[in-house]
C-alpha atoms as a PDB file:
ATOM      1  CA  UNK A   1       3.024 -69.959  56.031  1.00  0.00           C
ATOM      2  CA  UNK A   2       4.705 -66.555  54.764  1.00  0.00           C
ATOM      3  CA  UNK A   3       2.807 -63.251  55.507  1.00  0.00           C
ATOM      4  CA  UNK A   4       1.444 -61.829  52.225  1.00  0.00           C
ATOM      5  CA  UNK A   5       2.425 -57.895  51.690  1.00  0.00           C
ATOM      6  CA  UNK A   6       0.154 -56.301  49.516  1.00  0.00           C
ATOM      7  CA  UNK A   7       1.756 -52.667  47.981  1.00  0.00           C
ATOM      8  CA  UNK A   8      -0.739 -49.953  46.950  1.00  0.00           C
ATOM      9  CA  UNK A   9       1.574 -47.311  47.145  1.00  0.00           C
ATOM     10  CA  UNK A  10       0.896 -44.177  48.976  1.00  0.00           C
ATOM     11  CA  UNK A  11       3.855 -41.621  50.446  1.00  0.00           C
ATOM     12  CA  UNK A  12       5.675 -45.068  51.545  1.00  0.00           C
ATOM     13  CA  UNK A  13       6.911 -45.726  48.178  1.00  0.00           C
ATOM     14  CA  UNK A  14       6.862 -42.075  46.519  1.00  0.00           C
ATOM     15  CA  UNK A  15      10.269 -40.479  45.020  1.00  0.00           C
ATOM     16  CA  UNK A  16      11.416 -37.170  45.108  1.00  0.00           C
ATOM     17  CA  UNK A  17      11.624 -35.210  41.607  1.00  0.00           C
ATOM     18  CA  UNK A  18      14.680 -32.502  42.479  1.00  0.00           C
ATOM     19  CA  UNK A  19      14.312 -31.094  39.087  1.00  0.00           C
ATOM     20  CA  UNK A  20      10.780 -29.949  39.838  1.00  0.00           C
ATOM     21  CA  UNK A  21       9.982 -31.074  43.191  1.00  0.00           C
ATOM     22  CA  UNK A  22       7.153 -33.265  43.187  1.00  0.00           C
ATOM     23  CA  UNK A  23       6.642 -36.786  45.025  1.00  0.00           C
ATOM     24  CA  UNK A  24       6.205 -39.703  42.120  1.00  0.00           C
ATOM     25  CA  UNK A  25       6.064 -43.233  41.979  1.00  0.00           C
ATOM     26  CA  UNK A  26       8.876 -44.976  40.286  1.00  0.00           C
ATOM     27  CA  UNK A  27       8.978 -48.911  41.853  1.00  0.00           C
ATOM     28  CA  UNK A  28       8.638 -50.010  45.670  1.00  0.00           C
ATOM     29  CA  UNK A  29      11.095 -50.180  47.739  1.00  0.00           C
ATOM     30  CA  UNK A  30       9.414 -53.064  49.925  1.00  0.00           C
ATOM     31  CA  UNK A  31      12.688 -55.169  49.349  1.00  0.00           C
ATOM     32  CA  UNK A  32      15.385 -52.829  50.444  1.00  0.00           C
ATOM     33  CA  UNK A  33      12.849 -51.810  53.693  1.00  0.00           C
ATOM     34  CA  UNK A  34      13.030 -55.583  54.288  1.00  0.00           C
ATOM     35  CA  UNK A  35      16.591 -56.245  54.353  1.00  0.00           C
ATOM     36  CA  UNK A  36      17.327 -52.800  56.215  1.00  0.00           C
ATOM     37  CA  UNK A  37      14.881 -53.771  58.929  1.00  0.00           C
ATOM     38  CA  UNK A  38      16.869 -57.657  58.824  1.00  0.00           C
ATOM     39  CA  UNK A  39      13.414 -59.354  58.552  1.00  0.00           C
ATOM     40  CA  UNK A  40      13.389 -63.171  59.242  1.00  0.00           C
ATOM     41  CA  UNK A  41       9.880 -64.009  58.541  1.00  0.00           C
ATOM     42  CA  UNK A  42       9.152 -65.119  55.674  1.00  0.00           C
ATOM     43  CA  UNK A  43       6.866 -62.749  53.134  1.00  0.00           C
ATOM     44  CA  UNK A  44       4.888 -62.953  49.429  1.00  0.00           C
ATOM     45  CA  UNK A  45       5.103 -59.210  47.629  1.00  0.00           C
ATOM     46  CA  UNK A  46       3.061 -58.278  45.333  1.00  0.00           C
ATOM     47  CA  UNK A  47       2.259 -54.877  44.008  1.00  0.00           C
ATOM     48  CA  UNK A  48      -1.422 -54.000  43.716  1.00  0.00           C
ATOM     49  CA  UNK A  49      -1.130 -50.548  42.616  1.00  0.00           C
ATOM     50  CA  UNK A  50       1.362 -47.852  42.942  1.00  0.00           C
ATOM     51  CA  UNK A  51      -1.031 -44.960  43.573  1.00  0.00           C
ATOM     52  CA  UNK A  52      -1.631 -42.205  46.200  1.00  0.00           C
ATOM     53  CA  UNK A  53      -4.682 -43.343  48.433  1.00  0.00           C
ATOM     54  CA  UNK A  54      -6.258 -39.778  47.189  1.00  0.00           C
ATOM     55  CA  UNK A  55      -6.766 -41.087  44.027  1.00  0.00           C
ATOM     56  CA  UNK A  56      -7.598 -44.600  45.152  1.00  0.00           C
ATOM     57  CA  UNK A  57     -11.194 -45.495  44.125  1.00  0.00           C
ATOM     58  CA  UNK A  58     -13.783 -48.058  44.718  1.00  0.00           C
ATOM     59  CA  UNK A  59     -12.391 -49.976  41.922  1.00  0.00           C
ATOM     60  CA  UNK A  60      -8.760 -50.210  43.389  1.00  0.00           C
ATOM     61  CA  UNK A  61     -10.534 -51.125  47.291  1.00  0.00           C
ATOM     62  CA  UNK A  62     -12.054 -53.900  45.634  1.00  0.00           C
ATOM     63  CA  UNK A  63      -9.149 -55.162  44.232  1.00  0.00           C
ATOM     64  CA  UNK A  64      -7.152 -55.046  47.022  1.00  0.00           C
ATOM     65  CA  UNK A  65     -10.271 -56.947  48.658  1.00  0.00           C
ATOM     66  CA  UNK A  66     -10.693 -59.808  46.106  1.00  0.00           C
ATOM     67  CA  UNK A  67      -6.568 -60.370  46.396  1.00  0.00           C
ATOM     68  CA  UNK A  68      -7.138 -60.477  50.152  1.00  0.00           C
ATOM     69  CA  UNK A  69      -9.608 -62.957  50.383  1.00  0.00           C
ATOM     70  CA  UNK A  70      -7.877 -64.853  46.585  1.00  0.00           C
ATOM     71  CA  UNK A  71      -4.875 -65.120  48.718  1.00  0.00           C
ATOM     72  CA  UNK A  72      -4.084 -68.297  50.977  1.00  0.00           C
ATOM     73  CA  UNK A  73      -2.293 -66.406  53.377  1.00  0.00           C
ATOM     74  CA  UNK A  74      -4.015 -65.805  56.270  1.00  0.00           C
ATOM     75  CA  UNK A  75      -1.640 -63.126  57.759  1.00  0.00           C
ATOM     76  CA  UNK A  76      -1.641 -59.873  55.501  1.00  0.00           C
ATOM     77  CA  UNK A  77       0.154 -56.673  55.542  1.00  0.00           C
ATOM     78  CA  UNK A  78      -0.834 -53.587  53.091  1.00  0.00           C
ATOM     79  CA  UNK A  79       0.774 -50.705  52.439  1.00  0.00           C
ATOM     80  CA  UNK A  80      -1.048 -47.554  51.773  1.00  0.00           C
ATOM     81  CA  UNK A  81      -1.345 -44.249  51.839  1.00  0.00           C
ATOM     82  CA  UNK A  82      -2.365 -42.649  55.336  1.00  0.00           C
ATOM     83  CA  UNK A  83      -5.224 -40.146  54.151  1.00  0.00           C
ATOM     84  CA  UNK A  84      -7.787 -42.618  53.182  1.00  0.00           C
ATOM     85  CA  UNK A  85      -6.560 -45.961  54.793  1.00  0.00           C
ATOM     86  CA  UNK A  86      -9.526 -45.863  56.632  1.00  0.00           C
ATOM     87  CA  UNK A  87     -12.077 -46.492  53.841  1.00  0.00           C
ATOM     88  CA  UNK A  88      -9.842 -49.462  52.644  1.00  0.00           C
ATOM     89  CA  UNK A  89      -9.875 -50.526  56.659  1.00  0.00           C
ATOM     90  CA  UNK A  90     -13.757 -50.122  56.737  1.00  0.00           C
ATOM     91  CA  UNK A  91     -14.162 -52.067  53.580  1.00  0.00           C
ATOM     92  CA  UNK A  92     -11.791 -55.106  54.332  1.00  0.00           C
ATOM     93  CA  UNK A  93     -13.639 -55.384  57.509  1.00  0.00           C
ATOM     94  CA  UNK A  94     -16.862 -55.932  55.891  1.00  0.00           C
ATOM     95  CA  UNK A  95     -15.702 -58.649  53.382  1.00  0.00           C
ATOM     96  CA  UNK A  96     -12.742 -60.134  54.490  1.00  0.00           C
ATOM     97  CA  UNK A  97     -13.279 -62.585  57.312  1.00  0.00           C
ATOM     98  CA  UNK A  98     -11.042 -65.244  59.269  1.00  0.00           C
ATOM     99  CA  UNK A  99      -7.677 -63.557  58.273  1.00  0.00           C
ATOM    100  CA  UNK A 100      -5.569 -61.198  59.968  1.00  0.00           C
ATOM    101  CA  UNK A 101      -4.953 -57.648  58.202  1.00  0.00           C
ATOM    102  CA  UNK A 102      -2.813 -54.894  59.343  1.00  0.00           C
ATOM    103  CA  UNK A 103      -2.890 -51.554  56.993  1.00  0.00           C
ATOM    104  CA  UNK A 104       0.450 -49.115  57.879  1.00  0.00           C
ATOM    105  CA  UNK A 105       1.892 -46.342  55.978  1.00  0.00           C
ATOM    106  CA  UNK A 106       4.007 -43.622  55.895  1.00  0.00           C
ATOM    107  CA  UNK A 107       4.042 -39.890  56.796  1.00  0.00           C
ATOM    108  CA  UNK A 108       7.529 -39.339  54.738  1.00  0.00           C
ATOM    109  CA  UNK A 109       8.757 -40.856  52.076  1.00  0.00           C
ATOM    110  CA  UNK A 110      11.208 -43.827  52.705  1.00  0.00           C
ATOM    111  CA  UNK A 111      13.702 -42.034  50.323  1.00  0.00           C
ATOM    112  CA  UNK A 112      13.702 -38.867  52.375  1.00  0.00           C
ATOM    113  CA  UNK A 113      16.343 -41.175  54.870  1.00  0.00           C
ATOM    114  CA  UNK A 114      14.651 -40.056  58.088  1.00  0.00           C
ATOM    115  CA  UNK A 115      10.725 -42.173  57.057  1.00  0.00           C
ATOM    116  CA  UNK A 116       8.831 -43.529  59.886  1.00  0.00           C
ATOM    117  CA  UNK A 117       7.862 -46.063  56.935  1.00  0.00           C
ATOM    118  CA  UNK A 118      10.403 -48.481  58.356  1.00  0.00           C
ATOM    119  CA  UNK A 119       9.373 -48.487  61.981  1.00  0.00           C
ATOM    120  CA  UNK A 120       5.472 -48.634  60.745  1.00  0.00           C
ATOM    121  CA  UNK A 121       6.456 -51.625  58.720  1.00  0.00           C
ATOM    122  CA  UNK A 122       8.166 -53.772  60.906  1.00  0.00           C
ATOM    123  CA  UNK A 123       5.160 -52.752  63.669  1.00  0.00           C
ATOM    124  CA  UNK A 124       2.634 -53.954  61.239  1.00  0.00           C
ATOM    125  CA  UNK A 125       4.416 -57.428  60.516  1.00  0.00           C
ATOM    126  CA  UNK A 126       4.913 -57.934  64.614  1.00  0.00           C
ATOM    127  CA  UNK A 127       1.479 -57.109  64.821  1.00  0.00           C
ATOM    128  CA  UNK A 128       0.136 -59.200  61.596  1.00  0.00           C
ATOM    129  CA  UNK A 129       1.151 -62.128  63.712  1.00  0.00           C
ATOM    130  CA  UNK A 130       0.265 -61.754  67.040  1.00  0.00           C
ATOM    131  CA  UNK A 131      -3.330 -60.085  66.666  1.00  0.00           C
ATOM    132  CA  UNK A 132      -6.707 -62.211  66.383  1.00  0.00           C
ATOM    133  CA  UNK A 133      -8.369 -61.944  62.749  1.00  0.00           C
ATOM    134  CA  UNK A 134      -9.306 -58.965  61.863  1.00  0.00           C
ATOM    135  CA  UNK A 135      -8.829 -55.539  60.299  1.00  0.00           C
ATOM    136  CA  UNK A 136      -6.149 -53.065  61.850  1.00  0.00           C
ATOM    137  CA  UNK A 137      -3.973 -50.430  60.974  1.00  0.00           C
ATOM    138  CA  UNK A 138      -0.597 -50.334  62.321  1.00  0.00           C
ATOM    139  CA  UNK A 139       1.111 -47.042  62.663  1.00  0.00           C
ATOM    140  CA  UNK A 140       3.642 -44.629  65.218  1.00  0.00           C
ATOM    141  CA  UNK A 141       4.313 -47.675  67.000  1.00  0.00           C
ATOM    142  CA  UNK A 142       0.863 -48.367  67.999  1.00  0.00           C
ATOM    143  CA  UNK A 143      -2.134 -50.690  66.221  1.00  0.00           C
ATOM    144  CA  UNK A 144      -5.763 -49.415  66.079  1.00  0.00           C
ATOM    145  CA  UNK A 145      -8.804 -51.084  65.696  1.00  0.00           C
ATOM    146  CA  UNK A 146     -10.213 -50.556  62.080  1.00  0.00           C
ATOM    147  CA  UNK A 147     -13.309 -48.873  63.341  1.00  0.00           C
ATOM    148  CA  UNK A 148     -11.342 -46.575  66.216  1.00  0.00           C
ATOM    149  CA  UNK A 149      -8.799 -44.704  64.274  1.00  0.00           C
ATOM    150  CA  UNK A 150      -7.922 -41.630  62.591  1.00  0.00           C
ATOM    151  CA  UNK A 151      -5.326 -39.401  61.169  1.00  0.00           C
ATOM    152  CA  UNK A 152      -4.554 -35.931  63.093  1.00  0.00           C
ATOM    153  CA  UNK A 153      -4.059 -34.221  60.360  1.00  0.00           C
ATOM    154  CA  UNK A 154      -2.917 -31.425  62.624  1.00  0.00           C
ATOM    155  CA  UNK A 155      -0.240 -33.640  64.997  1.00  0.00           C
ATOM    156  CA  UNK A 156       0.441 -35.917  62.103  1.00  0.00           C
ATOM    157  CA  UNK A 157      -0.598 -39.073  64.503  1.00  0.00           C
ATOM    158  CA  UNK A 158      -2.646 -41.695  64.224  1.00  0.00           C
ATOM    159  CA  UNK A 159      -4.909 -41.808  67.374  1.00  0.00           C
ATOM    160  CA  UNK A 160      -8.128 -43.418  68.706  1.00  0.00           C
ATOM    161  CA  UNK A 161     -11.354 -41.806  68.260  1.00  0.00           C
ATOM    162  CA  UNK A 162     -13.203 -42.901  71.291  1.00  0.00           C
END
């Protein structure tokens, strides 16, 4: 069975406005990351939400927790923004059960050239498939246990919090 890869958005799939300089959202870019990372496993795309997780609310969580559980993959991949993908972690966790879900991100835009988006992504669908089910988030190279993670906001690094 494929691995389903949910998009919400987040600095993964932001643009870069040069007339004015602000980050936007145009489209994802989920299928170029794909064939730049020469993936061979199979996957189901489909965009959630194109939205910076700042903005996210409890309306959006539960949506990408109904398509979770609606879904008949049992391996899932989401990508989200890194400031709040611990609430969506937290959340999943509590009503998602019997599937496998990694949450990864981005700390630069993939169409800045030098993203860790690519790296995180291709972590999170090695990961997807070799962890027990459960809620994780994927990131630097490293996965985390939904419930022992955070983001340094000062190093920029996700790391454990026990």
């Amino acid at each position: 069975m494929a691995i389903r890869i949910f998009i919400t958005g987040g600095t993964f799939d932001k643009e870069y406005n040069e007339l004015n300089g602000e980050l936007y959202f145009k489209e994802t870019h989920m299928q170029d990351l794909l064939q730049m990372g020469r993936n061979r496993v199979p996957v189901e795309i489909k965009t959630l939400m194109m939205i910076d997780s700042l903005e996210m609310t409890m309306a959006d969580r539960e949506l990408i927790v109904k398509e979770c559980i609606d879904c008949p993959e049992l391996e899932i991949v989401i990508t989200h923004g890194t400031d709040t993908m611990h609430e969506t972690a937290k959340l999943l966790a509590q009503k998602v059960r019997k599937k496998t879900i990694v949450l990864t991100g981005a700390m630069i835009p993939i169409k800045f050239g030098s993203s860790d988006g690519l790296f995180n992504l291709g972590s999170a669908l090695a990961f997807v498939q070799s962890l027990a089910p459960g809620v994780y988030v994927a990131m630097n190279g490293r996965y985390f246990n939904w419930d022992n993670v955070r983001k340094n906001k000062l190093t920029g690094v996700f790391e454990e919090i026990k």
